[in-house]
Protein backbone atom coordinates (compact mmCIF):
# COMPACT_ATOMS: atom_id res chain seq x y z
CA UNK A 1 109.57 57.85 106.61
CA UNK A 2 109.63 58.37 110.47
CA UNK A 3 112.29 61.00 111.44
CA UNK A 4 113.58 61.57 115.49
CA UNK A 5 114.51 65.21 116.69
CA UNK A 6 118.12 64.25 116.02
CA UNK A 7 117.36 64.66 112.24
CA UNK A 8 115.84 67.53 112.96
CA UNK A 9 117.60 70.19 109.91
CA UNK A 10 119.42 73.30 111.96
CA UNK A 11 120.54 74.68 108.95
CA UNK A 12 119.74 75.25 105.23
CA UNK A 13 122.22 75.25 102.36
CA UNK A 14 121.24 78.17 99.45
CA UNK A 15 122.43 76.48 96.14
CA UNK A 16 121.86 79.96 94.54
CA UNK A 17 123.83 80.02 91.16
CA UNK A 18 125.42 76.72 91.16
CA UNK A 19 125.21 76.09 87.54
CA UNK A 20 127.31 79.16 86.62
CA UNK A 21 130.22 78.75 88.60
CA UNK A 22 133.02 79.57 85.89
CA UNK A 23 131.31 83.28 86.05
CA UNK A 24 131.19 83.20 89.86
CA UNK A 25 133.61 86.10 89.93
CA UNK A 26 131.65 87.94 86.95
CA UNK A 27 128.78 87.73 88.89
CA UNK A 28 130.45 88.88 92.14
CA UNK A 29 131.86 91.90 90.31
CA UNK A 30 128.14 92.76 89.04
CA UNK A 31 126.61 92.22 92.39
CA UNK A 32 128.64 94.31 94.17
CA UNK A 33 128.86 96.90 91.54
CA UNK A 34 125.32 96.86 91.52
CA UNK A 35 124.96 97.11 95.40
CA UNK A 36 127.32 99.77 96.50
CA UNK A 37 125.58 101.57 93.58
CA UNK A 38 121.99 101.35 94.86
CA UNK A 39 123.24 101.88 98.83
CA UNK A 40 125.48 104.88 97.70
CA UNK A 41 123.03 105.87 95.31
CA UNK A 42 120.06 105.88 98.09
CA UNK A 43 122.37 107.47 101.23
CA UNK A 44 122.84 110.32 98.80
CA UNK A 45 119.23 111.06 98.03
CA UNK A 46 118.58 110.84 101.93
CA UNK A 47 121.21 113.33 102.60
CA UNK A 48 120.06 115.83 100.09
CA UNK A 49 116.22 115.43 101.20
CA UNK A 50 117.76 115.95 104.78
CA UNK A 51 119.86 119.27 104.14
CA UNK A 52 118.04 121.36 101.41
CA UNK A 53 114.94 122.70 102.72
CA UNK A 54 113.37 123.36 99.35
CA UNK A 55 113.16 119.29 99.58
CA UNK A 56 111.14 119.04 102.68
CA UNK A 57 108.01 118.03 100.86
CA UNK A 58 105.52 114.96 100.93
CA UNK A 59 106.87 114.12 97.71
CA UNK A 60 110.36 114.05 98.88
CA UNK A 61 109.77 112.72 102.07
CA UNK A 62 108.25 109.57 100.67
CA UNK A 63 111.18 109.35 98.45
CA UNK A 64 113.80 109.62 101.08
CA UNK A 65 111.34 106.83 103.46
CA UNK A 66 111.58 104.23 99.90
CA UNK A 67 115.47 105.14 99.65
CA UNK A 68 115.87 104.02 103.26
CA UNK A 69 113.95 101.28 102.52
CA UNK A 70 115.91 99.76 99.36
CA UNK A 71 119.30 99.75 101.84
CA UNK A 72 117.82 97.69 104.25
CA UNK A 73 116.06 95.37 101.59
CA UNK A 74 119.48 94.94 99.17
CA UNK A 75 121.14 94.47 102.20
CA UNK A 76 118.95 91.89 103.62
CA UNK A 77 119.84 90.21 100.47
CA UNK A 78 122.77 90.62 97.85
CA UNK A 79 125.43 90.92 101.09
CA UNK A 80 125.04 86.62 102.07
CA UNK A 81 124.59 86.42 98.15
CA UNK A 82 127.73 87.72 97.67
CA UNK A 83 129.53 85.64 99.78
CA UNK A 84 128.00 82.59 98.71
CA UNK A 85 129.06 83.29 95.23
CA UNK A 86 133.05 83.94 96.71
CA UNK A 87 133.06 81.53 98.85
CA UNK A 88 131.91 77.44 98.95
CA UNK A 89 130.26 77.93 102.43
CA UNK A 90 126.90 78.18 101.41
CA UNK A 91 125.28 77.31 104.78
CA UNK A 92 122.44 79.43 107.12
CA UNK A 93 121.22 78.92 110.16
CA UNK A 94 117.36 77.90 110.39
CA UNK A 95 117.17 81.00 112.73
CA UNK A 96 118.75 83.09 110.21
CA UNK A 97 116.55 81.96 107.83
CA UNK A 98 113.66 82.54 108.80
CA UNK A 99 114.47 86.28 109.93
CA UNK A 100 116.25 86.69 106.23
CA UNK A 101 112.56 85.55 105.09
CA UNK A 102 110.92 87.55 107.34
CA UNK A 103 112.70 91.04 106.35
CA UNK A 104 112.29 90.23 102.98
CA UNK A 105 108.31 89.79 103.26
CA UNK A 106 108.20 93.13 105.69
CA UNK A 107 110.04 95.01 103.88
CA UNK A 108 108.69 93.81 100.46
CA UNK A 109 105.03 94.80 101.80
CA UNK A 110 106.29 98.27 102.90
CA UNK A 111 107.41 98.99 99.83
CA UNK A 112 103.95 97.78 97.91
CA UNK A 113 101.95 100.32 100.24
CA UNK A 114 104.92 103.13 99.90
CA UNK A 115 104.27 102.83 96.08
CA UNK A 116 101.06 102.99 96.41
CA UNK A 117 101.49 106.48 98.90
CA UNK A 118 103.78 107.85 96.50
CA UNK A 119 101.35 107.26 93.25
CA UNK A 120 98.64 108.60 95.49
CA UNK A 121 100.54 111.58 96.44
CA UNK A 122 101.21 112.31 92.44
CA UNK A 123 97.79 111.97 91.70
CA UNK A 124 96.24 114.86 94.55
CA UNK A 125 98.99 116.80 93.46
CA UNK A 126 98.33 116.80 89.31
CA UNK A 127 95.28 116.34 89.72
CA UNK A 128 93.97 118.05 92.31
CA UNK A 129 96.31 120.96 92.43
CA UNK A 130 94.41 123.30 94.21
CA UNK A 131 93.46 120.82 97.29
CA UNK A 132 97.33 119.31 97.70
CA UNK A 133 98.46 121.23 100.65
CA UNK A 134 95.20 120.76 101.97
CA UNK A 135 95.07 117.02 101.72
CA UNK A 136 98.57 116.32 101.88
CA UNK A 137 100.22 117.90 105.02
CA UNK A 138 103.59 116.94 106.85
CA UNK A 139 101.32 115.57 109.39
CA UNK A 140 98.92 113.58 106.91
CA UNK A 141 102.32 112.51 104.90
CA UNK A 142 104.03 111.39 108.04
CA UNK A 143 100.70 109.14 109.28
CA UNK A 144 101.09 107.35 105.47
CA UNK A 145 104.06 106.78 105.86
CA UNK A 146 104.35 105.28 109.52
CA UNK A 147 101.24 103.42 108.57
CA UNK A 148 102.86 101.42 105.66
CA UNK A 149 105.77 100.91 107.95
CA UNK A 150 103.70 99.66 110.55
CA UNK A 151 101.38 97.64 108.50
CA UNK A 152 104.17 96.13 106.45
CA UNK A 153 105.89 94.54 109.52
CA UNK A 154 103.00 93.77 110.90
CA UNK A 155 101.29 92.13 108.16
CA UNK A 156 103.80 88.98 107.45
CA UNK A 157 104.94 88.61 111.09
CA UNK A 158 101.72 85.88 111.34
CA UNK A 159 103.10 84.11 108.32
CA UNK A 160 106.58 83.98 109.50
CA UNK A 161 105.18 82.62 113.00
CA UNK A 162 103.93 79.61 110.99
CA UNK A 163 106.83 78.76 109.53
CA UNK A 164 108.96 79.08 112.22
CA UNK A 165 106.28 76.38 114.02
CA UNK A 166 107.08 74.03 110.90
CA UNK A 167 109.04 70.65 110.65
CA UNK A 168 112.40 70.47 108.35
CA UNK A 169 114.22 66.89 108.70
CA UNK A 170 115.00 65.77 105.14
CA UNK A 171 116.71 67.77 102.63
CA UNK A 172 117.98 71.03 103.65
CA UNK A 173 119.63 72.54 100.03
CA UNK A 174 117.28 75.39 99.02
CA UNK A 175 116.87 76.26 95.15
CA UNK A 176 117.32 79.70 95.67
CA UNK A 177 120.16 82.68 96.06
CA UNK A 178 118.22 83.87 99.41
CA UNK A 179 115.59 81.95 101.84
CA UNK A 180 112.53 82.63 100.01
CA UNK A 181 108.97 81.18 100.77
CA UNK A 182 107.93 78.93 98.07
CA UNK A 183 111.60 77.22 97.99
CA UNK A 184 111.64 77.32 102.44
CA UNK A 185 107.94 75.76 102.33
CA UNK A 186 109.18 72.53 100.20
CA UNK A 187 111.91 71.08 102.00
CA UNK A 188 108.44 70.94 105.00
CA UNK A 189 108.24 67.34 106.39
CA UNK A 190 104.76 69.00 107.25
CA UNK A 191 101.21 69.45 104.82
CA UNK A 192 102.20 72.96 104.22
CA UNK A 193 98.73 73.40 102.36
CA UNK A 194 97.23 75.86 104.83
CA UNK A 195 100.74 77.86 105.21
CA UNK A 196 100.57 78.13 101.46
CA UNK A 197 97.31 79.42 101.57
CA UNK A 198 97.58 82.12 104.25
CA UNK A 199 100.80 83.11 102.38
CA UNK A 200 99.12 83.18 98.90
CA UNK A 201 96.35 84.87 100.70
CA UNK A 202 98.52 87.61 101.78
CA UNK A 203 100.78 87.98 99.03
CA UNK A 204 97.46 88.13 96.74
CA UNK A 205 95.79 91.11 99.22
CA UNK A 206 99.07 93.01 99.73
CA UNK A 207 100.70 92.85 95.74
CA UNK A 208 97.34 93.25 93.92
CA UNK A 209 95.36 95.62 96.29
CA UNK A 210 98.47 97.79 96.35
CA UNK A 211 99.12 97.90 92.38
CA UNK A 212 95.57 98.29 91.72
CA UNK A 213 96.12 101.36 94.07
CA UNK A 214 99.06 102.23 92.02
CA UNK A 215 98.06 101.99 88.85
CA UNK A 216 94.40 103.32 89.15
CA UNK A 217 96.62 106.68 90.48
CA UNK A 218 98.54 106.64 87.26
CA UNK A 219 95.89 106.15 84.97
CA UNK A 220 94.34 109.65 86.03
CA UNK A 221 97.11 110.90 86.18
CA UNK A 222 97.47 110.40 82.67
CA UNK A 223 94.01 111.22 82.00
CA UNK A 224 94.79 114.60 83.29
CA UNK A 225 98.11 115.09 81.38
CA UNK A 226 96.20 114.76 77.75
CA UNK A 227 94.18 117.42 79.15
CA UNK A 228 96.85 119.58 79.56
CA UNK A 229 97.32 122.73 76.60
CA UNK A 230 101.53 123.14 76.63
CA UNK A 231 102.76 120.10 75.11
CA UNK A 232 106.37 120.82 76.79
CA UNK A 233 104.96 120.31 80.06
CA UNK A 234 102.59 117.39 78.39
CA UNK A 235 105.84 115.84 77.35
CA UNK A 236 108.08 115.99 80.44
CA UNK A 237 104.97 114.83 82.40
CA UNK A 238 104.65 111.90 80.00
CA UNK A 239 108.44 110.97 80.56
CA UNK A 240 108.50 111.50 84.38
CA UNK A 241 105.04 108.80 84.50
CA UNK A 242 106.66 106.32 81.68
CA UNK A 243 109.72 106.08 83.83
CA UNK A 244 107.94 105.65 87.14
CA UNK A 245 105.55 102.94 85.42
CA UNK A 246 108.12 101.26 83.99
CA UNK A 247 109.75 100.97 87.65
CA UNK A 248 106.07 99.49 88.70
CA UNK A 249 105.33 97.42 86.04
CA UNK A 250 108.37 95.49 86.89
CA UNK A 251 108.48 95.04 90.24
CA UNK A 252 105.07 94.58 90.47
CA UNK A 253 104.66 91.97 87.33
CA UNK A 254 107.90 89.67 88.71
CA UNK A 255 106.19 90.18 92.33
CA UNK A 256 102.99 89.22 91.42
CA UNK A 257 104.43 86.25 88.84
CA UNK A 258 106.52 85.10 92.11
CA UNK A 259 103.49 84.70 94.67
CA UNK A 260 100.45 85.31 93.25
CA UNK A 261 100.25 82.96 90.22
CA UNK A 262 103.56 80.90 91.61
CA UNK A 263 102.61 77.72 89.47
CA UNK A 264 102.74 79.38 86.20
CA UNK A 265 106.66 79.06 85.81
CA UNK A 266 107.87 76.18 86.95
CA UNK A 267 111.67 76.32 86.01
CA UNK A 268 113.98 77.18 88.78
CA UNK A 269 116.76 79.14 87.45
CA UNK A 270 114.23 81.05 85.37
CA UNK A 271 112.05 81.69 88.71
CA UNK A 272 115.56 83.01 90.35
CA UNK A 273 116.14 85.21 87.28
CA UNK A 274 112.55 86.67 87.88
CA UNK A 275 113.61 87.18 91.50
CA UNK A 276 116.57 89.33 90.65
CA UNK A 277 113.96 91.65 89.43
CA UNK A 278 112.53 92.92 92.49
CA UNK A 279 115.48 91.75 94.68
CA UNK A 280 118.29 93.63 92.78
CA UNK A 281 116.94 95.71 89.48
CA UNK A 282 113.88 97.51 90.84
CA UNK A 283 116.23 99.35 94.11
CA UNK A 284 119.10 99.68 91.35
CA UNK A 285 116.81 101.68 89.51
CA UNK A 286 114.80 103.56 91.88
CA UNK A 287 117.13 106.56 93.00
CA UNK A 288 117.45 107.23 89.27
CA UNK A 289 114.01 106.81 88.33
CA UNK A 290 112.72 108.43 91.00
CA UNK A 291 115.13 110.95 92.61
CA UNK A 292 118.15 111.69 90.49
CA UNK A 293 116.25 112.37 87.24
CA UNK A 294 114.63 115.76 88.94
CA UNK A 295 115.31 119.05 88.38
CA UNK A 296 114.96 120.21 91.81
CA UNK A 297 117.52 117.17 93.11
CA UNK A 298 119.76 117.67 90.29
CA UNK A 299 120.03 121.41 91.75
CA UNK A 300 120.07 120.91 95.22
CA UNK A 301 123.48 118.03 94.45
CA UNK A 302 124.44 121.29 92.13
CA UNK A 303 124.67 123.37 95.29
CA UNK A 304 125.95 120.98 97.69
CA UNK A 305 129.05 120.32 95.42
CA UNK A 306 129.76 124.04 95.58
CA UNK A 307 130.04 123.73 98.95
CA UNK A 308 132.33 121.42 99.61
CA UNK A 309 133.87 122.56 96.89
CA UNK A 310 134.21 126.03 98.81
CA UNK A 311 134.79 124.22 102.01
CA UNK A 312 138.49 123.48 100.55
């Protein structure tokens, strides 16, 4: 059907959970539990990294750049999901849109290569003990990490140039609780074959080059710890990797699920469960996987305490 610029779409509508709207306020209550949890949660572990010197390591500095991170990605996110649930305006500019979508993708990437960093970092420093300050110096640590910054926000801003370019003037309701690519790329008047083939492209260089990274890390890093004679140490080691795997495993598998291999779910609400994974679990669980599990963070919250404590 011919279409005129005066049907041209200006805004989308985000249907997100329309078919639980008796629990609206449920979910609200979870959401936002669940966000000022993971912001609070993540401020915290940047503060501490900050103040205690005996933090100021590669390790900790990678954790305290992915804490950062997971504030601006939930909030890119679960903030207009929260008042769509409240509230029955469910409209967004195409403008804001397509910047939601392009946050989402930059700061999704970022996070695939600061995994990867942060497993690689792990690795030099069980398995290579003796080399780690050698290899893995503020300055080398600070290049890694500007360098997934960098290439993260660089990588997708192509992508999101393309969509921009593209043609929306029939329906404008989006399946989804935030403007996502696969849902944004259908309501196209456009052949959106070669955008979905740059984006699969991407997604598929990006997700799987930076798990394989990942996971090839913590395989020898394993490797190493059944090599190792105290089985305390074996077992804390164990339990430190299980919980950081798990943490991978699940961001990674719904990520890779989502944009990789898109076609091989095709039910909606089960595709936006999936996308709660990454969007809203994974930076939940992160400053407690991560952070707030370790002895020498446990110690250094330990000692701040006491001094606000003596501070009154």
């Amino acid at each position: 059907m011919a279409y005129t610029n005066e049907t041209v779409v200006t805004e989308f509508i985000l249907l997100g959970f329309y078919g639980v709207k008796n629990f609206k306020i449920l979910l609200f209550a979870i959401f936002l539990f669940i966000y000022i949890v993971t912001v609070t949660g993540n401020i915290v572990i940047i503060t501490i990294v900050y103040a205690d010197v005996h933090l100021h390591t590669p390790m900790y500095f990678f954790l305290s750049n992915l804490s950062f991170l997971e504030i601006l990605y939930t909030s890119n996110i679960i903030p207009k999901m929260l008042f769509n649930i409240i509230t029955d305006n469910h409209t967004v500019p195409f403008i804001g849109c397509i910047v939601q979508l392009y946050f989402f993708g930059s700061l999704g990437s970022t996070e695939c290569f600061l995994l990867g960093v942060m497993a690689y970092d792990r690795y030099i420093a069980i398995c290579k003990p003796l080399h780690y300050s050698v290899l893995m110096t503020t300055r080398t640590s600070l290049l890694m990490s500007i360098c997934s910054w960098f290439t993260g926000f660089i990588a997708t801003f192509g992508a999101i140039i393309l969509v921009s370019q593209l043609n929306f003037c029939g329906p404008n309701k989006i399946q989804h609780f935030f403007c996502d690519l696969q849902p944004v790329l259908k309501l196209s008047c456009k052949n959106v074959h070669i955008m979905g083939t740059v984006a699969w492209t991407l997604a598929s260089t990006i997700l799987v080059g930076s798990c394989l990274l990942t996971l090839a890390s913590y395989v020898n890093i394993i490797l190493t710890m059944l090599q190792m004679t105290s089985s305390v140490g074996q077992q804390r080691a164990f339990s430190t990797c299980t919980a950081h795997l798990t943490v991978v495993v699940i961001f990674y598998g719904a990520m890779i699920s989502m944009y990789v291999s898109p076609n091989t779910v095709n039910n909606i609400e089960f595709n936006k469960v999936l996308s709660l994974l990454y969007t809203v679990v994974t930076p939940f669980m992160n400053p407690f996987i991560y952070t707030l599990r370790n002895k020498e963070v446990k110690e250094a919250l330990r000692k701040a305490v006491r001094k606000m404590g003596n501070c009154y």
